[in-house]
Protein backbone atom coordinates (compact mmCIF):
# COMPACT_ATOMS: atom_id res chain seq x y z
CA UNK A 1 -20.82 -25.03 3.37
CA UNK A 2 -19.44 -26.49 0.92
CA UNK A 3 -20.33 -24.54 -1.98
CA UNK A 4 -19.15 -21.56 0.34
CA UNK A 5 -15.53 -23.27 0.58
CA UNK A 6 -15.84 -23.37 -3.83
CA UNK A 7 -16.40 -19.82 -3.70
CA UNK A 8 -13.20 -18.91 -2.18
CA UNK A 9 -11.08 -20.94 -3.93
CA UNK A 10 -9.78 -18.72 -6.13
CA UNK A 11 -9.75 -15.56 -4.08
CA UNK A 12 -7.85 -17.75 -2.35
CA UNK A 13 -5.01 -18.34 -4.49
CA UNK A 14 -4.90 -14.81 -5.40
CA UNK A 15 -3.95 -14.09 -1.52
CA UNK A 16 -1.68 -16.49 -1.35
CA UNK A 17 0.20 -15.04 -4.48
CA UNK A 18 0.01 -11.61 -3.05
CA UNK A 19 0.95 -12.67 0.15
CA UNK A 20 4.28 -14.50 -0.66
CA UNK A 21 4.98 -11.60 -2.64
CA UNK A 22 4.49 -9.32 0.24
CA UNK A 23 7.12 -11.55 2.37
CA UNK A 24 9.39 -11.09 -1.01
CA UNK A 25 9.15 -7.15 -0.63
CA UNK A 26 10.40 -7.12 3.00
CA UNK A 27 12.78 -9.23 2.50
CA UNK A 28 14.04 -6.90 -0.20
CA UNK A 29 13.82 -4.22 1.57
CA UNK A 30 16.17 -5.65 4.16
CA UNK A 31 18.23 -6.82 1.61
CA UNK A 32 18.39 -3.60 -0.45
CA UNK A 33 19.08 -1.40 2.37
CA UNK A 34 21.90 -3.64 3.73
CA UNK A 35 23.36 -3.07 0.23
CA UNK A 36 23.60 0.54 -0.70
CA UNK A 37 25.05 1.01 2.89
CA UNK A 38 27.77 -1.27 2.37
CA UNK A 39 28.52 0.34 -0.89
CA UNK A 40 28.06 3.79 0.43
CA UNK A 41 28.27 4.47 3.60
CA UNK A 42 26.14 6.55 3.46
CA UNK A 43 22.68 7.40 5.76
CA UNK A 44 21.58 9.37 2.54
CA UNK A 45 21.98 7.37 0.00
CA UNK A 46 19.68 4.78 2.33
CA UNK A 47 16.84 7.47 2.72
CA UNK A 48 17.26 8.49 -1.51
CA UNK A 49 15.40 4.73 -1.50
CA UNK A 50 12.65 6.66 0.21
CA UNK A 51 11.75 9.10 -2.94
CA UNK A 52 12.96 6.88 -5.65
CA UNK A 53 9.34 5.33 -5.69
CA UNK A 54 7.36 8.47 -5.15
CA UNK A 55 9.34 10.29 -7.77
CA UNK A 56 8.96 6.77 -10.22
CA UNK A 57 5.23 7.11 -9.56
CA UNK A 58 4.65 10.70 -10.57
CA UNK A 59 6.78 10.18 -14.01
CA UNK A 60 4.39 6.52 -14.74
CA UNK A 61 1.35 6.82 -13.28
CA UNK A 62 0.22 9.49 -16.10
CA UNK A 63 0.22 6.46 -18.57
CA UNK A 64 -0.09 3.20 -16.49
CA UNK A 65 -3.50 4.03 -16.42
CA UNK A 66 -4.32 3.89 -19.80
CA UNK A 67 -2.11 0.87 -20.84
CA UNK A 68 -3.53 -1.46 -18.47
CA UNK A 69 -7.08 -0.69 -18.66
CA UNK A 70 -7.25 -2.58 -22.12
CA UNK A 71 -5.10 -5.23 -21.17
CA UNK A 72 -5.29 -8.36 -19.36
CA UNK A 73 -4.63 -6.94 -15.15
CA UNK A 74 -4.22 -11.02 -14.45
CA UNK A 75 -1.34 -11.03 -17.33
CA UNK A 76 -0.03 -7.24 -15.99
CA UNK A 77 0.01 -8.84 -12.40
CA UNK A 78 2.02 -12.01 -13.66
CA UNK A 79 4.82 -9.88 -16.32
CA UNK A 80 5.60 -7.28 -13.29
CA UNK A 81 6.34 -10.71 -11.16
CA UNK A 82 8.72 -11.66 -13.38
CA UNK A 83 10.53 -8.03 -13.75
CA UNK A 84 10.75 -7.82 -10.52
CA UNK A 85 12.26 -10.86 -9.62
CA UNK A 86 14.36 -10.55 -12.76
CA UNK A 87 15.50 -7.11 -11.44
CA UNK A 88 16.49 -8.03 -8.15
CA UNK A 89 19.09 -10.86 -9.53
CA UNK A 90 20.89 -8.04 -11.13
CA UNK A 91 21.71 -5.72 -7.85
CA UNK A 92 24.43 -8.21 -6.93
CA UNK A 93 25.97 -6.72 -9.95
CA UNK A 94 26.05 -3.47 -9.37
CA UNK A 95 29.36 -1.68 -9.84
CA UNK A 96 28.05 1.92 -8.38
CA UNK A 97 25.34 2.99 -6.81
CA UNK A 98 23.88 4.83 -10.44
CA UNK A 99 23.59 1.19 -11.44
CA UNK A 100 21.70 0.24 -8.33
CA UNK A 101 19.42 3.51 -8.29
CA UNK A 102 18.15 2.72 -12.20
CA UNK A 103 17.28 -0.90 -11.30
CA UNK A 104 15.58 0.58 -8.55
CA UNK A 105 13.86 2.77 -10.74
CA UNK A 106 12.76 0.06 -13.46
CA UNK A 107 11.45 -1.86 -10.11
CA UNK A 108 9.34 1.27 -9.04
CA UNK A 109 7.99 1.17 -12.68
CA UNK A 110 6.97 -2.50 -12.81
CA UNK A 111 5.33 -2.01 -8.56
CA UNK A 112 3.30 1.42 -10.43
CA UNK A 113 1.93 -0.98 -12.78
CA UNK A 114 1.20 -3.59 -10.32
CA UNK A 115 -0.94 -2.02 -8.07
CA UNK A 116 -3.62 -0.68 -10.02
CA UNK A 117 -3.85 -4.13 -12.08
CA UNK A 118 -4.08 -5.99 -8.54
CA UNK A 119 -6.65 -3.47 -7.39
CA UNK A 120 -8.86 -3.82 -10.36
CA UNK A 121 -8.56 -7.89 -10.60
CA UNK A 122 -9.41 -8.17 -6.89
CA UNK A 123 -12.61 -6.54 -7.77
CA UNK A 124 -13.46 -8.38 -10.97
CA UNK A 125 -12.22 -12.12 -9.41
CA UNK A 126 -14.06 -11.48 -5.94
CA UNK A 127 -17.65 -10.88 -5.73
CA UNK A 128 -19.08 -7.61 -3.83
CA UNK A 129 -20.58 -9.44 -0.50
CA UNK A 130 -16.72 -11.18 -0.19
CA UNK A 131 -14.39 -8.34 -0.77
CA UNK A 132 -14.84 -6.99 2.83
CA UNK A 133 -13.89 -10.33 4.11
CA UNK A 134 -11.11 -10.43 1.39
CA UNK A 135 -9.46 -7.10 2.33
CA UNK A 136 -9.38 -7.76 5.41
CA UNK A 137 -7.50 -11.39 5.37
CA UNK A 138 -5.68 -9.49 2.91
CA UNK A 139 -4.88 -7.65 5.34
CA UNK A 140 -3.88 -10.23 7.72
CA UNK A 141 -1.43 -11.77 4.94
CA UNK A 142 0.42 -8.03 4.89
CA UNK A 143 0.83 -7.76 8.17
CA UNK A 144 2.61 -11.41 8.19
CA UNK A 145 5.00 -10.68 5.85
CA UNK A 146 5.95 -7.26 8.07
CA UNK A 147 7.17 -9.66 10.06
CA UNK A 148 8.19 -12.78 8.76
CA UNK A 149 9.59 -10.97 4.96
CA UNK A 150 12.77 -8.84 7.75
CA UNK A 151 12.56 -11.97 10.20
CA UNK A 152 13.16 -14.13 6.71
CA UNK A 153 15.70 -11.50 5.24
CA UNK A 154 17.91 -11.20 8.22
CA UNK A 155 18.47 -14.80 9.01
CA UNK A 156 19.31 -15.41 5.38
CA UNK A 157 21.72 -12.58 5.02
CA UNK A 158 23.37 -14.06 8.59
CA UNK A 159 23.73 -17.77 7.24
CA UNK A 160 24.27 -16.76 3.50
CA UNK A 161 25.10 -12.98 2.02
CA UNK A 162 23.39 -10.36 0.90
CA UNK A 163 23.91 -11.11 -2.68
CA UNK A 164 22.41 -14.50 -2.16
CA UNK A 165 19.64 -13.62 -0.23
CA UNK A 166 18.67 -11.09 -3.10
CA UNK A 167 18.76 -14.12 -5.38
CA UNK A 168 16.18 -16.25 -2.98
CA UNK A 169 14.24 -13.45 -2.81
CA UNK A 170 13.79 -13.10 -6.35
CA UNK A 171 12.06 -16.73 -5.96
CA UNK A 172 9.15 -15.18 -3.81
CA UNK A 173 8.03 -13.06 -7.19
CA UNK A 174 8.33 -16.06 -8.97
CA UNK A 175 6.43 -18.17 -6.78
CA UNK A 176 3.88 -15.28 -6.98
CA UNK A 177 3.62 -15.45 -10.68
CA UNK A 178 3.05 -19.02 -10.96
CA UNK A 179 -0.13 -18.68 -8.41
CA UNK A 180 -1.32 -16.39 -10.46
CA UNK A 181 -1.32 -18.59 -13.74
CA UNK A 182 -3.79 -21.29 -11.98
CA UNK A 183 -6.97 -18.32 -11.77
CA UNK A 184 -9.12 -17.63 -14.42
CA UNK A 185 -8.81 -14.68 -17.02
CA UNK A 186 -12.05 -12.63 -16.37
CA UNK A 187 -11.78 -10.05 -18.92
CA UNK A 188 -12.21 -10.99 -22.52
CA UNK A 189 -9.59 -8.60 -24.74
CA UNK A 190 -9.98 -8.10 -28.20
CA UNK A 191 -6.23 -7.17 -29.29
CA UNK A 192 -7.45 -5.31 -32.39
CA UNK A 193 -8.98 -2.65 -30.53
CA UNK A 194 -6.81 -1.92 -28.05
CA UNK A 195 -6.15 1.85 -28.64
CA UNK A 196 -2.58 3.30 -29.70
CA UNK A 197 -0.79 4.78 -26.50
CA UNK A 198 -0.21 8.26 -27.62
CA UNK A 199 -0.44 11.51 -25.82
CA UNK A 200 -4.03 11.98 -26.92
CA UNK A 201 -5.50 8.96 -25.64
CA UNK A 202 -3.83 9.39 -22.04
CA UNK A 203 -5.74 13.05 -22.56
CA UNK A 204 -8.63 11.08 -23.22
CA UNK A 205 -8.22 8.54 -20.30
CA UNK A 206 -7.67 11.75 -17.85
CA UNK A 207 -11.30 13.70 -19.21
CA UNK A 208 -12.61 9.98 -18.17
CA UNK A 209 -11.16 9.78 -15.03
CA UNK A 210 -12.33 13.87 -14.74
CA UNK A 211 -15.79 12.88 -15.42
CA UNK A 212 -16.16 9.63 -13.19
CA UNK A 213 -14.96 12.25 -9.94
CA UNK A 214 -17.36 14.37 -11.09
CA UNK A 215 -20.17 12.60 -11.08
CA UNK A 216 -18.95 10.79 -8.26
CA UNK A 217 -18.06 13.70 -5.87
CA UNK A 218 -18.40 12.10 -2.58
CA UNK A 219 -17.02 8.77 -3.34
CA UNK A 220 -13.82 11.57 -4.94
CA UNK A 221 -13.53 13.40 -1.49
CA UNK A 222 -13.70 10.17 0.75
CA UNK A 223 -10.62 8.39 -1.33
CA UNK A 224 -8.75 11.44 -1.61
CA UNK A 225 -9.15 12.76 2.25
CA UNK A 226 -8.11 9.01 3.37
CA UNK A 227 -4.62 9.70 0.64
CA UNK A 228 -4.28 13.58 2.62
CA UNK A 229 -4.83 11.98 6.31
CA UNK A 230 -2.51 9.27 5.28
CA UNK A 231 0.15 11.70 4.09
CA UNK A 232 0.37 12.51 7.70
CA UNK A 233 1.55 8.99 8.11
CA UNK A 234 3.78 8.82 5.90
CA UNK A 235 5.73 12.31 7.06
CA UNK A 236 6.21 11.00 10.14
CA UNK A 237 7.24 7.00 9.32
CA UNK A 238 9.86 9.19 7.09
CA UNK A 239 11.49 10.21 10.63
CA UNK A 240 10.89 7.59 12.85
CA UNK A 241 14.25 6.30 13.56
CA UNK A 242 15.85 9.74 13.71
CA UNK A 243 12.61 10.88 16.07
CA UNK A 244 12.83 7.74 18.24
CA UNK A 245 16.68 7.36 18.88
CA UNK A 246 17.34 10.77 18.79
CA UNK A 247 14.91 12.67 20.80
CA UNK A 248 13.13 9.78 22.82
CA UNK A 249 17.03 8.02 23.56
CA UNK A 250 15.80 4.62 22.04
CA UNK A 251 18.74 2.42 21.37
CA UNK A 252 19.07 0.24 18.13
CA UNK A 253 17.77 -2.76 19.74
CA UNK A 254 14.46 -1.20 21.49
CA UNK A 255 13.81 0.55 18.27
CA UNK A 256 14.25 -3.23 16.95
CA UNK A 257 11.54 -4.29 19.19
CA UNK A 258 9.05 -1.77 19.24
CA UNK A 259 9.11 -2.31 14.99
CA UNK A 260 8.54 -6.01 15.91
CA UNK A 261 5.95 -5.06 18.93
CA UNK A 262 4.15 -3.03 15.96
CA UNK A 263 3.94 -5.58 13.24
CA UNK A 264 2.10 -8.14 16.00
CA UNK A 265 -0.36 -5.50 17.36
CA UNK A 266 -0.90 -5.73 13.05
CA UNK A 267 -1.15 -9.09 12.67
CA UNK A 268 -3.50 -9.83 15.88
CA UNK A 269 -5.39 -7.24 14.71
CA UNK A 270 -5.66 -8.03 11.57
CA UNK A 271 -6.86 -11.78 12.65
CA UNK A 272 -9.31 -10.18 14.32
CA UNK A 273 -10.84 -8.54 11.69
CA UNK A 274 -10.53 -11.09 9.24
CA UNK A 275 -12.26 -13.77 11.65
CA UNK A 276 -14.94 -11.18 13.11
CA UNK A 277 -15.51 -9.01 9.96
CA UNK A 278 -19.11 -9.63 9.59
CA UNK A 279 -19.34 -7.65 13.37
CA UNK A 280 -18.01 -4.60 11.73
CA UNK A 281 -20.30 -2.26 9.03
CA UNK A 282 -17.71 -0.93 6.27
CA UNK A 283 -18.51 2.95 7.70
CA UNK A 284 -17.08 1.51 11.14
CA UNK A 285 -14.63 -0.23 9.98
CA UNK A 286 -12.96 2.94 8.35
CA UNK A 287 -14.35 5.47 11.24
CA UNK A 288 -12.93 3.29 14.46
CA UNK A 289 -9.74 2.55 12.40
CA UNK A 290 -8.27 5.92 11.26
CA UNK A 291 -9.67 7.60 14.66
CA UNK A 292 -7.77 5.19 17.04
CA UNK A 293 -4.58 4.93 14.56
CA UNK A 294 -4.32 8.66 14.92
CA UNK A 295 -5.12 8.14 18.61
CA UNK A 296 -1.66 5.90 18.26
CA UNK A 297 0.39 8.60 16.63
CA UNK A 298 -0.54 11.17 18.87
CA UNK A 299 0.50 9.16 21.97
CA UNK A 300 3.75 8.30 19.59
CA UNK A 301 4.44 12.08 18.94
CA UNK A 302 4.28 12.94 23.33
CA UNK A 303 6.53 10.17 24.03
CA UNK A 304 9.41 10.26 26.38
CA UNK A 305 9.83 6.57 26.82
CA UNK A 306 9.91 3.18 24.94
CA UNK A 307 6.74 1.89 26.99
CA UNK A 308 4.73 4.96 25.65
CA UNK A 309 5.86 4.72 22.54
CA UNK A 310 5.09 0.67 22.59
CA UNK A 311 1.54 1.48 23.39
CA UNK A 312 1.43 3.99 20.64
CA UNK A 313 3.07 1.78 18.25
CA UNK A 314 0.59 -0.99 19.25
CA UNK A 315 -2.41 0.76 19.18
CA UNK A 316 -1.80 2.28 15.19
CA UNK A 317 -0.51 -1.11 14.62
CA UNK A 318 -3.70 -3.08 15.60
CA UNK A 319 -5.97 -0.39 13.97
CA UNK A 320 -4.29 0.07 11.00
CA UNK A 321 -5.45 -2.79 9.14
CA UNK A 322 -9.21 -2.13 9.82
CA UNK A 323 -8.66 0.85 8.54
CA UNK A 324 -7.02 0.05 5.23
CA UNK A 325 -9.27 -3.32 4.58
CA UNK A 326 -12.66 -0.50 5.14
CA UNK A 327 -11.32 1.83 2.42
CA UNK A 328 -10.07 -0.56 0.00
CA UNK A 329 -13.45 -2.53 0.06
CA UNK A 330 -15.26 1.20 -0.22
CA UNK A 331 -13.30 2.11 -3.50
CA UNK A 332 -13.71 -1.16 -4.91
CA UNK A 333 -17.26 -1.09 -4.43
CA UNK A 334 -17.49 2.34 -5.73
CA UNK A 335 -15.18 2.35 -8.84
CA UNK A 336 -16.89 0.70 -12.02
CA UNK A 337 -13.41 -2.36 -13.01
CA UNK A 338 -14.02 -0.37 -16.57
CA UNK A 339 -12.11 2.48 -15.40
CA UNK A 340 -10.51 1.33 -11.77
CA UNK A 341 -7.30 1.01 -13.33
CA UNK A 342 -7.23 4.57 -14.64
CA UNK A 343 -8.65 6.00 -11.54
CA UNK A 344 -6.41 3.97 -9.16
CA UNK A 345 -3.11 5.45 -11.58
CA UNK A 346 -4.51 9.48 -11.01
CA UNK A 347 -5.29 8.75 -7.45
CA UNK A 348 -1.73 7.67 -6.95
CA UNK A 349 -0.48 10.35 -9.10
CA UNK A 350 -1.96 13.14 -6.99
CA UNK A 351 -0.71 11.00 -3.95
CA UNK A 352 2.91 11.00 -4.91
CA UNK A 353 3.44 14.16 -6.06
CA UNK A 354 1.94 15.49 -2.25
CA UNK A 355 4.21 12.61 -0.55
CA UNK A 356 7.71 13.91 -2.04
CA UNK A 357 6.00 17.87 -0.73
CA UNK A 358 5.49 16.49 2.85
CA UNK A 359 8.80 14.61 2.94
CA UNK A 360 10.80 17.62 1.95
CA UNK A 361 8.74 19.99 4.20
CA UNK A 362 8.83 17.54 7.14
CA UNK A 363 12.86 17.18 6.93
CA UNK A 364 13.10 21.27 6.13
CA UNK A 365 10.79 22.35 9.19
CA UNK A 366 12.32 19.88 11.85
CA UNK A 367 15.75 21.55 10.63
CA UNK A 368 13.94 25.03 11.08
CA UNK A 369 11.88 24.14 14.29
CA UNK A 370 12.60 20.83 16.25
CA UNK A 371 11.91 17.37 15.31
CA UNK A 372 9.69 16.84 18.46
CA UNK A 373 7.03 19.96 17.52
CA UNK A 374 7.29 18.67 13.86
CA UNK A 375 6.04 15.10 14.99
CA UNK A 376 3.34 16.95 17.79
CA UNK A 377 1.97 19.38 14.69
CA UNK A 378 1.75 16.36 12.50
CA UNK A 379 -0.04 14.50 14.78
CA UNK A 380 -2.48 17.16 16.00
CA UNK A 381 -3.23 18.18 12.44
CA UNK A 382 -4.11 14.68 11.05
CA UNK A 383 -6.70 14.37 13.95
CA UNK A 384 -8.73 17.13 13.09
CA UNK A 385 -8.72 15.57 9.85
CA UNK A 386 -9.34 12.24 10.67
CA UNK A 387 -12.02 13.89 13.07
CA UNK A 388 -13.44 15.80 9.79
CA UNK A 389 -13.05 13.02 7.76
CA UNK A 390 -14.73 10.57 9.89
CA UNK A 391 -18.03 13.00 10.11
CA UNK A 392 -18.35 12.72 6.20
CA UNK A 393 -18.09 8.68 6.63
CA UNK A 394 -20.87 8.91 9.47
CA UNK A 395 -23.18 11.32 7.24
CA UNK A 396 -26.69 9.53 7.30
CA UNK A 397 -27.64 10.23 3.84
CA UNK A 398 -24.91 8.74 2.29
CA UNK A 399 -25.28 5.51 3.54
CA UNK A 400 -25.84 3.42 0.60
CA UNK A 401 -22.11 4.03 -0.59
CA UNK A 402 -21.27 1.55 2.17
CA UNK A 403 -23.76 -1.25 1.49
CA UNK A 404 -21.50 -4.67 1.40
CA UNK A 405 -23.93 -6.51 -0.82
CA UNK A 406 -24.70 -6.37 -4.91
CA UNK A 407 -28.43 -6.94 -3.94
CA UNK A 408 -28.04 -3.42 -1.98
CA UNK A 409 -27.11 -1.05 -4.41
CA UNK A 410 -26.31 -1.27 -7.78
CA UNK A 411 -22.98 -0.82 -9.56
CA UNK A 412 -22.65 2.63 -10.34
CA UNK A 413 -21.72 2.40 -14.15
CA UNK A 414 -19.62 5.11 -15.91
CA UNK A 415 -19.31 5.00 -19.67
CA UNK A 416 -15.98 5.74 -20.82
């Protein structure tokens, strides 16, 4: 037992830096919100915060890849603290919003850089038979901050400002970064043969990256159908507010609570799974998760009242996180730490590029069609997928891609 409490010591910390940070991002995005209203006016300018980090991601994530795959990802995770929290002091500043939108922009660069680097540590700090355990109090610790991080933001920005609140918040990253400094550095770097980052080495990354989904077709489709079913998500969260106050009749303050209603449904659930994750296999955890999220948004997109809606909202809530702790422990099994980073950056790539597609072709075909068949198509679509998708998880033959233990199936190992 308590050689079992030794072993989680450090995955430890590294959730409790990711988690505080997670608090510091929704307080932020309270924060940042607030701010370019006030300055604009504008219900535009406050959805442009929507595409800034799409559009950041498809400009970096050609050559994040390659520049943190030779570099420390515990020193990566620590600088982009730092930047971030550095950032944030300066959007009290801002004179115009051009000002606001570039600091924005740096911020999307150092987040692109994060989350490959936190993707590939998590996997090289926690060992195989954990990480489902992990990812799924990891999960837990997300769904928290959706709560406390706006809970946090809003009763600082009442008692204090908005400027002020920005520069607390800039402590969470902070606080982040020094968590970080107390784990060990896994990877040993020689500096002298880190390779130059030109053109023709992010080339030579890419044909990598090409040859691990090659070899690796099914673990290829599985990642990138859960990024397409997700998109689906993500076009619809992009018109929620206009969707449920406009053609449900929701006023500010029920749309209030049902966002509060969802982020408990995600934290119980997510407590839950991190308590009774050994119940779950890894193939169920993704299959019962996406089915009944989708199950959510389909109840969501037929709503003509808030109590529909709340059981909608509840039920994607709760199942959300079993869904996203599943996949993230199935990639991280699956993708050798050699070359995670620079498969995590193409993965998002492809992911971003498609996200600023759907959010332009959601907004243009509600404008063409109605809102309320745009949501209902949406809805309808991504369960056929998830229904498709969840018949490749299920496939018999392929179930040693979902074994939860090193002793079950070895690494697969990809040369770069």
């Amino acid at each position: 037992m308590i050689t079992n409490i030794k072993g989680w010591r450090d995955p430890a910390l590294l959730l409790s830096s990711m988690g505080v940070s997670s608090i510091g991002d929704f307080i932020y995005l309270v924060a940042v919100n607030i701010i370019v209203y006030q300055l604009t006016g504008s219900a535009t300018a406050v959805a442009g915060l929507w595409v800034v980090g799409p559009l950041t991601n498809i400009i970096t994530k050609f050559w994040t890849g390659s520049f943190i795959e030779y570099r420390s990802k515990k020193k990566v995770m620590i600088v982009t603290y730092i930047i971030r929290a550095v950032f944030i002091c300066f959007i009290p500043f801002a004179p115009n919003m051009a000002f606001i939108y570039g600091v924005l922009v740096l911020l999307s660069v150092a987040k692109a850089f994060f989350h490959p680097s936190s993707m590939t540590y998590v996997a090289i700090l926690v060992p195989k038979e954990k990480r489902k355990r992990f990812n799924s109090i990891r999960s837990f610790t997300s769904s928290g901050a959706f709560i406390i991080g706006p809970a946090i933001g809003g009763s600082l920005i009442l008692f204090t400002s908005v400027e002020t609140t920005l520069w607390l918040n800039a402590l969470f990253f902070l606080v982040s970064a020094v968590l970080l400094f107390f784990l060990p550095e896994k990877e040993e770097i020689d500096k002298e043969t880190i390779p130059t980052l030109t053109f023709s080495q992010v080339l030579q990354d890419f044909s990598v990256v090409k040859k691990f989904m090659s070899q690796n077709k099914y673990v290829s489709i599985i990642y990138l159908g859960f990024i397409i079913v997700m998109l689906f998500t993500f076009a619809m969260d992009t018109q929620e507010v206009v969707f449920t106050q406009q053609v449900v009749g929701l006023s500010e303050m029920e749309y209030s609570l049902l966002i509060s209603v969802t982020g408990i449904g995600s934290v119980i659930g997510a407590m839950l799974l991190s308590i009774f994750t050994n119940v779950f296999s890894l193939r169920y955890m993704i299959v019962i998760g996406l089915v009944m999220m989708t199950i959510g948004y389909i109840i969501y997109a037929f709503s003509w009242s808030f109590n529909s809606i709340v059981v909608g909202f509840v039920i994607l809530g709760f199942f959300n996180v079993f869904l996203n702790a599943g996949i993230t422990t199935f990639y991280q099994n699956n993708v050798p730490v050699e070359i995670m980073g620079r498969v995590t950056s193409v993965f998002q790539l492809i992911q971003s590029a498609v996200q600023v597609l759907f959010i332009l072709a959601t907004g243009l075909v509600a404008d063409l069609i109605s809102l309320r068949i745009t949501i209902i198509a949406l809805a309808v679509v991504m369960l056929v997928s998830s229904i498709i998708y969840s018949v490749l998880v299920l496939k018999p033959n392929k179930t040693f891609y979902y074994y939860e233990d090193h002793t079950e199936k070895e690494e697969v190992n990809v040369q770069a």
